[in-house]
Every structure is written in C-alpha cells, then in structure tokens.
N, C-alpha and C. Protein backbone atom coordinates (compact mmCIF):
# COMPACT_ATOMS: atom_id res chain seq x y z
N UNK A 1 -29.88 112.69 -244.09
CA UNK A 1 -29.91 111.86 -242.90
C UNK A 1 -31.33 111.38 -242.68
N UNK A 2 -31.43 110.37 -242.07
CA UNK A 2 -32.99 109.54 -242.26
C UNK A 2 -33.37 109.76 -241.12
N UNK A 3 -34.88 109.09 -240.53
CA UNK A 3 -35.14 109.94 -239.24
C UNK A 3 -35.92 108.54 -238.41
N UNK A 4 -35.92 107.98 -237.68
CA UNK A 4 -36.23 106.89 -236.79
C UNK A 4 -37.48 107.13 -236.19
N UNK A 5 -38.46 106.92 -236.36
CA UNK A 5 -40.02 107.21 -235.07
C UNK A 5 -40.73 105.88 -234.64
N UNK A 6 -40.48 105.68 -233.09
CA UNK A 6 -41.42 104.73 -232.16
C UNK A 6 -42.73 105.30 -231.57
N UNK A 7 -43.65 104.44 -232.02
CA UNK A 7 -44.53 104.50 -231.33
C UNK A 7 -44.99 103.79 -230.52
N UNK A 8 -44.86 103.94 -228.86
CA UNK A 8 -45.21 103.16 -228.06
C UNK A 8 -46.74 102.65 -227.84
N UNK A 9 -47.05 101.64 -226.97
CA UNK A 9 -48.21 100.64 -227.41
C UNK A 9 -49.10 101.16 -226.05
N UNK A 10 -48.02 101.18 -224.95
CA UNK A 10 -48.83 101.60 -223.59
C UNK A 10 -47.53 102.44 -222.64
N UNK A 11 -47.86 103.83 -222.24
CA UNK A 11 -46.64 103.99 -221.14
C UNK A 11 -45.85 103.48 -220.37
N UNK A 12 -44.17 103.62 -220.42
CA UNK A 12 -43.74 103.09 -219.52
C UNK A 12 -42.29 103.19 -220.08
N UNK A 13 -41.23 102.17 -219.61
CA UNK A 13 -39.86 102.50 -220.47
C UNK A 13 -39.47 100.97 -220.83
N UNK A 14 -39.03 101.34 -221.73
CA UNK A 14 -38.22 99.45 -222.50
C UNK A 14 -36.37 100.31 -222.93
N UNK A 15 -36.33 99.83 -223.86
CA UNK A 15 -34.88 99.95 -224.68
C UNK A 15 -35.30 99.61 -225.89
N UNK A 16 -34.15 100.22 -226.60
CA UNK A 16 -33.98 99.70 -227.77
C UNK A 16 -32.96 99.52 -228.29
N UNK A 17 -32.71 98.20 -229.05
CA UNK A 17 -31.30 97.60 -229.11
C UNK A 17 -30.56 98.23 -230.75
N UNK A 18 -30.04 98.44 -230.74
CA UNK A 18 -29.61 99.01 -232.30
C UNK A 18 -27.90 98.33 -232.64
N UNK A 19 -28.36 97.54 -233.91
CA UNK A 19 -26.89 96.93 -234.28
C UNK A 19 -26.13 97.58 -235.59
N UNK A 20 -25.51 97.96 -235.71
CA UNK A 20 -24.82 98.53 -237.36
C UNK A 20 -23.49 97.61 -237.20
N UNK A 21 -23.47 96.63 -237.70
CA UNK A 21 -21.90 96.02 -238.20
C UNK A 21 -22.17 95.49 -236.66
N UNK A 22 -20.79 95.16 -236.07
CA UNK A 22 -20.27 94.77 -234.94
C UNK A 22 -20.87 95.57 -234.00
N UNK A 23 -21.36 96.91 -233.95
CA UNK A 23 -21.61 97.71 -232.78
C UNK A 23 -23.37 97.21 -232.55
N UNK A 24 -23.19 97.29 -231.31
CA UNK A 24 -24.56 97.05 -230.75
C UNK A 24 -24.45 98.04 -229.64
N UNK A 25 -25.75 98.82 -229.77
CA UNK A 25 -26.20 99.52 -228.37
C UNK A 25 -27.32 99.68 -228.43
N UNK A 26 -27.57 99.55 -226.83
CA UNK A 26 -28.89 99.32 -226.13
C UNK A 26 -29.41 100.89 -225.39
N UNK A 27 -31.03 101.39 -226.13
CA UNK A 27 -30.81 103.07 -225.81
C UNK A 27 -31.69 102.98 -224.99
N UNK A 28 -32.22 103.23 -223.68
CA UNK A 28 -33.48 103.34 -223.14
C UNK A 28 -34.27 104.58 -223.78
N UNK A 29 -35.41 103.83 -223.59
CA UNK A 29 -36.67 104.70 -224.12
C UNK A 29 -38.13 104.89 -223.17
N UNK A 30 -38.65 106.17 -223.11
CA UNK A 30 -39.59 106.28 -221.99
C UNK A 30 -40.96 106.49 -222.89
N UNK A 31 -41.74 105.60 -223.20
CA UNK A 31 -42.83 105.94 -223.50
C UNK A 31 -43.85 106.81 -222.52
N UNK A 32 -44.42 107.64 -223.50
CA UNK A 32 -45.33 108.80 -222.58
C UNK A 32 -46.85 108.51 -223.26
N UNK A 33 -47.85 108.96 -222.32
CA UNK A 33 -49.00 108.65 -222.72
C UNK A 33 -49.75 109.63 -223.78
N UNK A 34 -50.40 109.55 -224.66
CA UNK A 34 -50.57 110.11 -225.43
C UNK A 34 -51.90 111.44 -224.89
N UNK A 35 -52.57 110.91 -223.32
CA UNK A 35 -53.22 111.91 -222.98
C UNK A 35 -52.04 112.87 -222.03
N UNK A 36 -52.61 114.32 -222.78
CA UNK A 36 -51.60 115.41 -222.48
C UNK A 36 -52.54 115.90 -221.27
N UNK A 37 -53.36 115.52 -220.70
CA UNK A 37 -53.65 116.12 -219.12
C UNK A 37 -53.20 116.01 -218.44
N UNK A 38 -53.01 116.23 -217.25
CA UNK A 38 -52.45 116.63 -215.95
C UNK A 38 -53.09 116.85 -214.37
N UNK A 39 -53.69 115.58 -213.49
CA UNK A 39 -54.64 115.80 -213.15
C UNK A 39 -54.11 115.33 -211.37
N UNK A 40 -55.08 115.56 -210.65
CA UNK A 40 -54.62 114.53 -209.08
C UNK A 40 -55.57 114.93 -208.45
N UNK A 41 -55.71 114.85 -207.29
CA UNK A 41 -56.71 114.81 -205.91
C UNK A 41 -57.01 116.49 -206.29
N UNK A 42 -58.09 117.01 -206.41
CA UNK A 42 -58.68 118.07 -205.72
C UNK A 42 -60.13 118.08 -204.85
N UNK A 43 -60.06 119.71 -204.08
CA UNK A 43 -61.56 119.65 -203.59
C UNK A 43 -61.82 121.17 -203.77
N UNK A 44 -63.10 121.32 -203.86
CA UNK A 44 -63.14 122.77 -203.43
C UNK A 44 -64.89 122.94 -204.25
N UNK A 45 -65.62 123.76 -203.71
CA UNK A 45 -66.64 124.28 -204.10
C UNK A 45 -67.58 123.24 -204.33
N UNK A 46 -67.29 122.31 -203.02
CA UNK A 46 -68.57 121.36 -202.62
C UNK A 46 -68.11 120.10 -203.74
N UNK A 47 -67.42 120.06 -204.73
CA UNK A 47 -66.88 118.65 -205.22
C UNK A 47 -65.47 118.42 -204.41
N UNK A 48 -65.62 116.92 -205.05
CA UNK A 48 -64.13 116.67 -204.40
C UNK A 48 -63.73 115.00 -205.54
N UNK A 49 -62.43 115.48 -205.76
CA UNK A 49 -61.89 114.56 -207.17
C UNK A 49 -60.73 113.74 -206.41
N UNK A 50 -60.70 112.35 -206.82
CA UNK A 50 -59.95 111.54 -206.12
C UNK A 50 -59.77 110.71 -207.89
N UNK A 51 -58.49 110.29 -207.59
CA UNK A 51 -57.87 109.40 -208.53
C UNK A 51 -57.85 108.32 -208.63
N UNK A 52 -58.97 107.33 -209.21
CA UNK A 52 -59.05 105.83 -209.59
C UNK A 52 -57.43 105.26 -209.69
N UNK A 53 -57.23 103.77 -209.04
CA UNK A 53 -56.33 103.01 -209.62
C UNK A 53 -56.04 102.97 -211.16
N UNK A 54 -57.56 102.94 -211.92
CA UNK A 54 -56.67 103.25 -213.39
C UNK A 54 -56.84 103.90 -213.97
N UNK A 55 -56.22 105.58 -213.04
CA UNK A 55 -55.78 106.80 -213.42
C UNK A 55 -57.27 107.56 -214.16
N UNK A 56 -58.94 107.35 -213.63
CA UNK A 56 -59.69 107.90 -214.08
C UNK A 56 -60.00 108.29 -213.29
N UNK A 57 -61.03 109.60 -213.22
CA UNK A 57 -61.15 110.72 -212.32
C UNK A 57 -62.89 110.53 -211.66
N UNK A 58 -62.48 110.07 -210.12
CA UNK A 58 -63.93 109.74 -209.30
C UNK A 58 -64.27 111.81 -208.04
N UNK A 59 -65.03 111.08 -209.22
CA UNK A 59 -66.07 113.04 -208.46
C UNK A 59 -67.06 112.74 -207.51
N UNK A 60 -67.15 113.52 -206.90
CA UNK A 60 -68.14 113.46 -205.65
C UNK A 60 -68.74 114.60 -204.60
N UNK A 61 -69.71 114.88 -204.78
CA UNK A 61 -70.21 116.16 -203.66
C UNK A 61 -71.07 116.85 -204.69
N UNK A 62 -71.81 117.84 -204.05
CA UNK A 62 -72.24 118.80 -204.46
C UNK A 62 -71.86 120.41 -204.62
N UNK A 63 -71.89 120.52 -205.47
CA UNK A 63 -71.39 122.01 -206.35
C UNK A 63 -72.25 122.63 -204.86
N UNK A 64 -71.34 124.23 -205.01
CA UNK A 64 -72.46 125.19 -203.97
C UNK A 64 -72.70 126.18 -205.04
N UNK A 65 -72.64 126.27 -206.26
CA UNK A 65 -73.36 126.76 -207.15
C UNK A 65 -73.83 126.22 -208.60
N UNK A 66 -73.86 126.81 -209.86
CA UNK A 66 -73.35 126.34 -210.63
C UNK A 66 -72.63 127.23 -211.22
N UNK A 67 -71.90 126.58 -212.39
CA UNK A 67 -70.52 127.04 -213.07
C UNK A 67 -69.60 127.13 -211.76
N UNK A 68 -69.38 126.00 -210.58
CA UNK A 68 -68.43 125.99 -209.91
C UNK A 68 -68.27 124.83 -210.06
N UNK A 69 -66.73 124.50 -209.44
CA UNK A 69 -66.19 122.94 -209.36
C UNK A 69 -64.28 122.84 -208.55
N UNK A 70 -63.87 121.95 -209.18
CA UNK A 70 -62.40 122.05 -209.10
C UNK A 70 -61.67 122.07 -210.53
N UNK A 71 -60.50 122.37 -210.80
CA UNK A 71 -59.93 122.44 -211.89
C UNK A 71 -58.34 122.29 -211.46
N UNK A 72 -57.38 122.19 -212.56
CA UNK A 72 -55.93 121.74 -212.28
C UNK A 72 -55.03 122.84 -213.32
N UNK A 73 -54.08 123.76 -213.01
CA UNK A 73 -53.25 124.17 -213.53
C UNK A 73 -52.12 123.58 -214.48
N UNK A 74 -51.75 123.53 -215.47
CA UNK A 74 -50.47 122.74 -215.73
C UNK A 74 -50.15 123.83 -217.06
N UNK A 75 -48.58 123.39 -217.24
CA UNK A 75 -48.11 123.59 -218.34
C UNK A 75 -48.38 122.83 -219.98
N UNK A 76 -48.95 123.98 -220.56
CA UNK A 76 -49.32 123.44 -222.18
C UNK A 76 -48.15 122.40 -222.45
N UNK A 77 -48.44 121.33 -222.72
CA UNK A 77 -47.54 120.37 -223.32
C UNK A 77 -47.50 120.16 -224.98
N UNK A 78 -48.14 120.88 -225.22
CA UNK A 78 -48.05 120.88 -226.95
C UNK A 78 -48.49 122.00 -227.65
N UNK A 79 -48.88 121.94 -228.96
CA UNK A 79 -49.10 123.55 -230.40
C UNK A 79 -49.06 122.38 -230.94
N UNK A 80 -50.23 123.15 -231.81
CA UNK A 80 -51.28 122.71 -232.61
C UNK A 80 -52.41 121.95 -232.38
N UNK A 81 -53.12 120.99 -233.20
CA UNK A 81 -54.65 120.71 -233.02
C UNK A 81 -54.35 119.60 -232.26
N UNK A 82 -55.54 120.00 -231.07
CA UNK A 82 -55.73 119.24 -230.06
C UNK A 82 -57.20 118.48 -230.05
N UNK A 83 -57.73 117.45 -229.50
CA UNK A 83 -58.77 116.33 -229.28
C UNK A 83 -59.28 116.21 -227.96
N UNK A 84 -60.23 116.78 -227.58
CA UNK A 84 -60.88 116.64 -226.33
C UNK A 84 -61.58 115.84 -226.11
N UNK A 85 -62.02 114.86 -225.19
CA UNK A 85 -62.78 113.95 -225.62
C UNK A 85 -62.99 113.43 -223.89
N UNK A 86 -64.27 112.52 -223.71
CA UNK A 86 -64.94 111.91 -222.16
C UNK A 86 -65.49 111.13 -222.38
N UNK A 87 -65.14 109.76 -221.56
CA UNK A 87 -65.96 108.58 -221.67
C UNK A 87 -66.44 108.84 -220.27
N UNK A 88 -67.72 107.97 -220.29
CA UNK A 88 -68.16 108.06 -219.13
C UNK A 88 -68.42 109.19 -217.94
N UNK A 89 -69.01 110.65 -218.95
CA UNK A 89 -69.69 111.69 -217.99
C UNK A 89 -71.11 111.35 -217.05
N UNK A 90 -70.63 112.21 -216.08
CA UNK A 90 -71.77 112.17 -214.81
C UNK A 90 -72.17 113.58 -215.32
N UNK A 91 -74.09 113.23 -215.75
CA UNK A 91 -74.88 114.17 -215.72
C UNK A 91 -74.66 115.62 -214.37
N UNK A 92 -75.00 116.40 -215.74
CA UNK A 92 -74.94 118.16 -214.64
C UNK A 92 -73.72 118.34 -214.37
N UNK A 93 -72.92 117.75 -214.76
CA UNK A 93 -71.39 118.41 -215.23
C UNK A 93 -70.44 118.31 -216.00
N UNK A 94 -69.81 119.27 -216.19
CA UNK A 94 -69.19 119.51 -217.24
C UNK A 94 -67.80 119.74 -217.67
N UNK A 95 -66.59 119.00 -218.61
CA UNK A 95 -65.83 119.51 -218.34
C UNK A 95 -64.65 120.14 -219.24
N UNK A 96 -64.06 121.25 -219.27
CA UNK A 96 -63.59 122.04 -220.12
C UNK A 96 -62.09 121.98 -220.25
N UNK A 97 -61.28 122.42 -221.68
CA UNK A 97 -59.63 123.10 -221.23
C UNK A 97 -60.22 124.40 -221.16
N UNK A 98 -58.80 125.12 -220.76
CA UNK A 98 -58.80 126.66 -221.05
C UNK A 98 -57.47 127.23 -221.37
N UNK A 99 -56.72 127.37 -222.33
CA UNK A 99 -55.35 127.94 -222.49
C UNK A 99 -55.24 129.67 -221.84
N UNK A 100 -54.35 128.87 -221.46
CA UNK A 100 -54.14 130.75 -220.68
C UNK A 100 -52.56 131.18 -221.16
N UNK A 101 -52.52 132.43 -221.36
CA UNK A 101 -50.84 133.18 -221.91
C UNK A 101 -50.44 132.94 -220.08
N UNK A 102 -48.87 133.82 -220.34
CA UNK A 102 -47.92 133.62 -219.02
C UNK A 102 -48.82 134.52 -217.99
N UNK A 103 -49.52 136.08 -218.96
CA UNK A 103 -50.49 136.51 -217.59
C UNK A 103 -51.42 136.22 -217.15
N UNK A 104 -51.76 135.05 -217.29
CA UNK A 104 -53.44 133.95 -217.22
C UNK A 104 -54.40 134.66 -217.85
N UNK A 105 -54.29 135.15 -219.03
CA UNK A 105 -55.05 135.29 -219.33
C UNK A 105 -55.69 134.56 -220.78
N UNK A 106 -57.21 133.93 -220.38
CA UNK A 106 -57.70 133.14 -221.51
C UNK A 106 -57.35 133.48 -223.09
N UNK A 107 -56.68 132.74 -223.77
CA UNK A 107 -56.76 132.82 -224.90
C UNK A 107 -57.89 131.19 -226.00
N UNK A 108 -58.40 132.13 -226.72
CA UNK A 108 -59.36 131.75 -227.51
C UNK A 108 -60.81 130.96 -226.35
N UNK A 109 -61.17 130.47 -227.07
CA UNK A 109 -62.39 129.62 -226.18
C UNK A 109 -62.21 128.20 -225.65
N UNK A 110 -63.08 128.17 -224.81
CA UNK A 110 -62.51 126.51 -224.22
C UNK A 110 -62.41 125.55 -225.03
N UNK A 111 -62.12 124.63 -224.44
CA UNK A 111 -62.40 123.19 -225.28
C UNK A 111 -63.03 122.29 -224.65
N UNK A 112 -64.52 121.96 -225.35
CA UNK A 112 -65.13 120.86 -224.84
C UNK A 112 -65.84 120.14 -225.82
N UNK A 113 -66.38 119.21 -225.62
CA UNK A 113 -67.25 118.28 -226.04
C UNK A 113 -67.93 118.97 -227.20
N UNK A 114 -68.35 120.41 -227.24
CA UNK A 114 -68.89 120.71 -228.35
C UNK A 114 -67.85 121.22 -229.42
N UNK A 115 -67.12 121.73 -229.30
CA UNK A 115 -65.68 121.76 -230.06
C UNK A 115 -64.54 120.99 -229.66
N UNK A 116 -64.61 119.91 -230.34
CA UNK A 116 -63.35 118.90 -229.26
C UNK A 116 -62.52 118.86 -229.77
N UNK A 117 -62.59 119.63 -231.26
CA UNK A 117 -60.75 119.50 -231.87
C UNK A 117 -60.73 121.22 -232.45
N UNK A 118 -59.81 121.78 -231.57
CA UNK A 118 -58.94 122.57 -231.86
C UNK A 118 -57.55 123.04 -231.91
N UNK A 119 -57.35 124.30 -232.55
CA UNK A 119 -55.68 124.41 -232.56
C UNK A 119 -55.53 125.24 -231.31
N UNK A 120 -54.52 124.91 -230.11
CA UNK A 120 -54.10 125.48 -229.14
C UNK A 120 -53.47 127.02 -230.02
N UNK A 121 -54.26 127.97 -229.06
CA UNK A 121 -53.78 129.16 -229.61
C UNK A 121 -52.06 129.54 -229.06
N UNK A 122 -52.02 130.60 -230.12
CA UNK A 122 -50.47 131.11 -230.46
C UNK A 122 -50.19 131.76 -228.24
N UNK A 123 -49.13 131.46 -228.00
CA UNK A 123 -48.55 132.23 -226.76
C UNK A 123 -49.66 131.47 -225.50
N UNK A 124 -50.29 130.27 -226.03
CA UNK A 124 -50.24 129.57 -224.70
C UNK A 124 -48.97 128.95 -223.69
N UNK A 125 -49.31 128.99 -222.50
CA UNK A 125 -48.26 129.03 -221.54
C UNK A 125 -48.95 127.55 -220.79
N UNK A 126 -49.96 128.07 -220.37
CA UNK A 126 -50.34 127.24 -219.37
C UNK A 126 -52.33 126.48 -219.67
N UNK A 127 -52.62 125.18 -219.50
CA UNK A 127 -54.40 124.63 -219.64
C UNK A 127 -54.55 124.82 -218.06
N UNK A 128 -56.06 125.07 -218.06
CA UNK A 128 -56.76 124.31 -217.19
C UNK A 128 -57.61 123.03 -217.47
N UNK A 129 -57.60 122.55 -216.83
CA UNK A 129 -58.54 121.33 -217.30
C UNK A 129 -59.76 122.17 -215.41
N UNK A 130 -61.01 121.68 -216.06
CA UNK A 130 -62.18 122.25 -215.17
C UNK A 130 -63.24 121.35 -214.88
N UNK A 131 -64.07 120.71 -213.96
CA UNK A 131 -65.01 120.13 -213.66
C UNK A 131 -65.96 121.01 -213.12
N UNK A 132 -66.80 121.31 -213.51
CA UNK A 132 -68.06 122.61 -212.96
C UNK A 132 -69.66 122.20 -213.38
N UNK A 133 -70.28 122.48 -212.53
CA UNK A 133 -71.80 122.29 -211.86
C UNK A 133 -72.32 123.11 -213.32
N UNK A 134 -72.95 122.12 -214.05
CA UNK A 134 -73.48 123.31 -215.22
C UNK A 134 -75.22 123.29 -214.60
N UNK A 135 -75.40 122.60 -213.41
CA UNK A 135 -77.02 122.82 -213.21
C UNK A 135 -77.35 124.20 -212.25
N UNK A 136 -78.87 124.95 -212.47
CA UNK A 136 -78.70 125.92 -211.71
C UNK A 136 -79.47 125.87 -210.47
N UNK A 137 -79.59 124.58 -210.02
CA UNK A 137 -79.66 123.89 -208.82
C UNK A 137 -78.73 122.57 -208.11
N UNK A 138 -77.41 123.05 -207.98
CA UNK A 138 -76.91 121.79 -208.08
C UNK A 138 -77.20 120.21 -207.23
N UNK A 139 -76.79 119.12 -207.73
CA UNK A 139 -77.55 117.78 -207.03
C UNK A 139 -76.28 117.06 -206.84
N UNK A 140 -76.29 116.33 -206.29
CA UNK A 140 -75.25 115.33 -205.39
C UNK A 140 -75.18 114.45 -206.66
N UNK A 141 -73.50 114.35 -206.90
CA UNK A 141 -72.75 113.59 -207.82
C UNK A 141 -71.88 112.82 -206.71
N UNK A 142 -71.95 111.65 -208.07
CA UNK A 142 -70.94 110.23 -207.20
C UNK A 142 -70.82 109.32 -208.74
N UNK A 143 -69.53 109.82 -209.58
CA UNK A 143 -69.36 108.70 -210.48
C UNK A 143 -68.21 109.30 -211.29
N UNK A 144 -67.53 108.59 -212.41
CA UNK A 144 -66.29 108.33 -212.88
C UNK A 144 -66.15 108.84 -214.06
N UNK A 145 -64.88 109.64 -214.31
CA UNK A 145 -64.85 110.66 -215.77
C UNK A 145 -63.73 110.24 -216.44
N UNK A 146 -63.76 109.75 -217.57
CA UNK A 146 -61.85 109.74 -218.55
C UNK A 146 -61.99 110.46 -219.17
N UNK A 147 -61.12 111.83 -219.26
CA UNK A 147 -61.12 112.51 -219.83
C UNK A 147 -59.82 113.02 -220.54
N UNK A 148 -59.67 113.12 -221.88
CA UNK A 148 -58.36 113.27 -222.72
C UNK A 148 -58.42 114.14 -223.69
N UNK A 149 -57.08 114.68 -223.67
CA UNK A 149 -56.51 116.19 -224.61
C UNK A 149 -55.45 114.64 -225.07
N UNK A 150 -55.88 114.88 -226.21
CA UNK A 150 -54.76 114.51 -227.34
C UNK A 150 -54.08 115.11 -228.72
N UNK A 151 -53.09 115.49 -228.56
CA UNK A 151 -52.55 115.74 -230.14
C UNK A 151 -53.22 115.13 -231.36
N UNK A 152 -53.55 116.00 -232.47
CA UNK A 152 -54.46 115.61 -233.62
C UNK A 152 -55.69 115.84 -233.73
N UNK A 153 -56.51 115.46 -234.78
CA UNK A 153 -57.97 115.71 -234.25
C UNK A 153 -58.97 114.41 -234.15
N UNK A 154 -58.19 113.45 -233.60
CA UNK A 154 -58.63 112.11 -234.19
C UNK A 154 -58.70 111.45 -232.12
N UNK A 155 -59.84 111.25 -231.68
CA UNK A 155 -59.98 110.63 -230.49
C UNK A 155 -59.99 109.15 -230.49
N UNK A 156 -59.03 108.98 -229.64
CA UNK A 156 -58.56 106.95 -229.56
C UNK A 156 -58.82 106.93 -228.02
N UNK A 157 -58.56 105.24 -228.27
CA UNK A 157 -58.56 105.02 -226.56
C UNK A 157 -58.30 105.63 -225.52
N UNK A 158 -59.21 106.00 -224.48
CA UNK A 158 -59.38 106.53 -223.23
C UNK A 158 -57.21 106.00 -222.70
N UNK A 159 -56.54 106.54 -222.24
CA UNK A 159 -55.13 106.36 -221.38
C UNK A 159 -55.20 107.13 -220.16
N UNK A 160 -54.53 106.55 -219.59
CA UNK A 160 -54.13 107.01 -218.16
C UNK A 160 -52.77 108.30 -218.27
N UNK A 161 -53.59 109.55 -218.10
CA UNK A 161 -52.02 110.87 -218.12
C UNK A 161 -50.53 110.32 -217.29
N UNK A 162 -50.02 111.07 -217.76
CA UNK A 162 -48.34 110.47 -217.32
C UNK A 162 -48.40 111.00 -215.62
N UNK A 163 -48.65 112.36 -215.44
CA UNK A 163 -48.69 112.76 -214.41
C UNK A 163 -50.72 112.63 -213.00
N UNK A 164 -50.82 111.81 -212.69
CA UNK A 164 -52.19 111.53 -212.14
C UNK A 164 -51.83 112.37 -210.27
N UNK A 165 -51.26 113.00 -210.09
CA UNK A 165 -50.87 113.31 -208.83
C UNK A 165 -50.54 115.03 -208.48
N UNK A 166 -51.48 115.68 -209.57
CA UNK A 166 -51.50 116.58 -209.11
C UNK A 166 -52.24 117.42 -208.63
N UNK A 167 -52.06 118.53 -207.63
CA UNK A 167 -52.73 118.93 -206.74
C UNK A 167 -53.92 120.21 -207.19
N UNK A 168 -55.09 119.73 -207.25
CA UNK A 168 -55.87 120.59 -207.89
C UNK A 168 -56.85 121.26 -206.50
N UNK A 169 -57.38 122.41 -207.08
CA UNK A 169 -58.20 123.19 -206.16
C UNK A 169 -59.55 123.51 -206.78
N UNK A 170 -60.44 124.40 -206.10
CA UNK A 170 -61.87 125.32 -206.04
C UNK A 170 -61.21 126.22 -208.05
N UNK A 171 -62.40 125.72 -208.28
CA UNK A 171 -62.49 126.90 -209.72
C UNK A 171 -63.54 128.02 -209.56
N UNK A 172 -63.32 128.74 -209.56
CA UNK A 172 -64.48 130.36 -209.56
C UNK A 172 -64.45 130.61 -210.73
C-alpha cells in the first residue's frame, strides 16, 4: 500500500479533492505550524510577556533577580531531534526548553542557542519553554523574541505556534 504526504505552505485548513474513476471526494485538511511551542500572556518575576499580532513574543519589565523570568508549561508534542532557534533576542536574556518526565522532573539538559539541536529525551511528558534574566544586575527590557522548537535539526523560517494563548507564569 503506498503512502500520501502534504506539506503545508502556511497554517490553517484547505481540502483536498481526490478522484479515482468516477469517485471524487473532498477530505479537509488542517495544516499545523511547524513551530512546536506553546506560548501566551505571562507575568511574574518583574517581566511580563504579551503576544504580538504576528504571534511573536513582546517582553517587558525588569527581572527581580537573575536566572528569573516567566516560562509556559505544555505537553511534549514530539520524539526525536529537535531545533531551537531565536530571531531577534533582547540582550540579558535568555531563553531555554526543558523536558520534564510525568514527575517534573528535568530530563537531560536544556535546549538553547548553544545546543539547538537535540534529541528530546526518552519518557518526556511535558517542555518548558523559559525567558530568564541571565544578568546579575538586572536592567529594564522592552523588545521582541521568535522563538522556535522544530522537528529535525535543520532551522527555517521563524512561524507563528498553533497555540499563542497560553497562560504562562513566574519561573524560579
């Protein structure tokens, strides 16, 4: 049996028409974005993250330490090698995954900018994605982050995540 694969161009849903002989049917199809983050409004620990119209992440405030910020919980959406990648970072911060098992607890090391392609370890459950004050005086931020986990180890165009509306908090 043979095997059919679409690759969509930009998120969203179309159809697809399929004819064999006389039969024609029309299948809907939901394209998904190829960034696997998961992100929305947070505040906490003197930043505060608000969601650009096109789905990029506007930071603002000052850290009350460093290695503090906000970060977002979600469910691992994929296994195997993943692509981390940021256009457009605001100096003195920084930002990370973290796979955690079902008891939150970290498995392997983060993922950032200095290792941006790895394999999501075995019995991940759940990422954080993290924004944190790497200065040890922190200074007043005001500017715009795209930041993407993609399947593979190959970083493409900055996309807007499927989900931009979720509710993030304070990272300790």
């Amino acid at each position: 049996m043979g095997a059919l694969s679409i690759t969509g161009i930009k998120p969203g849903s179309t159809s697809l028409k399929l004819t064999a002989g006389k039969i024609t049917k029309t299948v809907p199809i939901t394209v998904l974005s190829r960034n696997l983050l998961s992100y929305g409004p947070a505040e906490g620990n003197g930043l505060t993250a608000t969601v650009n119209s096109d789905g990029s992440l506007h930071v603002t405030g000052t850290a009350t330490r460093q290695w503090r910020g906000v970060s977002w919980k979600f469910p691992c959406p994929v296994q195997g090698t993943v692509k981390f990648s940021i256009t457009g970072g605001i100096s003195g911060l920084a930002c990370n995954v973290k796979c955690f098992d079902a008891n939150d607890n970290q498995l392997g090391e983060q993922i950032n900018n200095a290792n941006s392609a790895m394999a999501i370890p075995a019995g991940t459950v759940s990422l954080f994605l993290n924004i944190i004050s790497t200065e040890a005086t922190p200074t007043a931020k005001d500017g715009d982050l795209r930041v993407q986990l993609e399947s593979g180890d190959t970083a493409h165009e900055w996309m807007k995540p499927d989900n931009t509306s979720l509710k993030g908090g304070a990272m300790n």
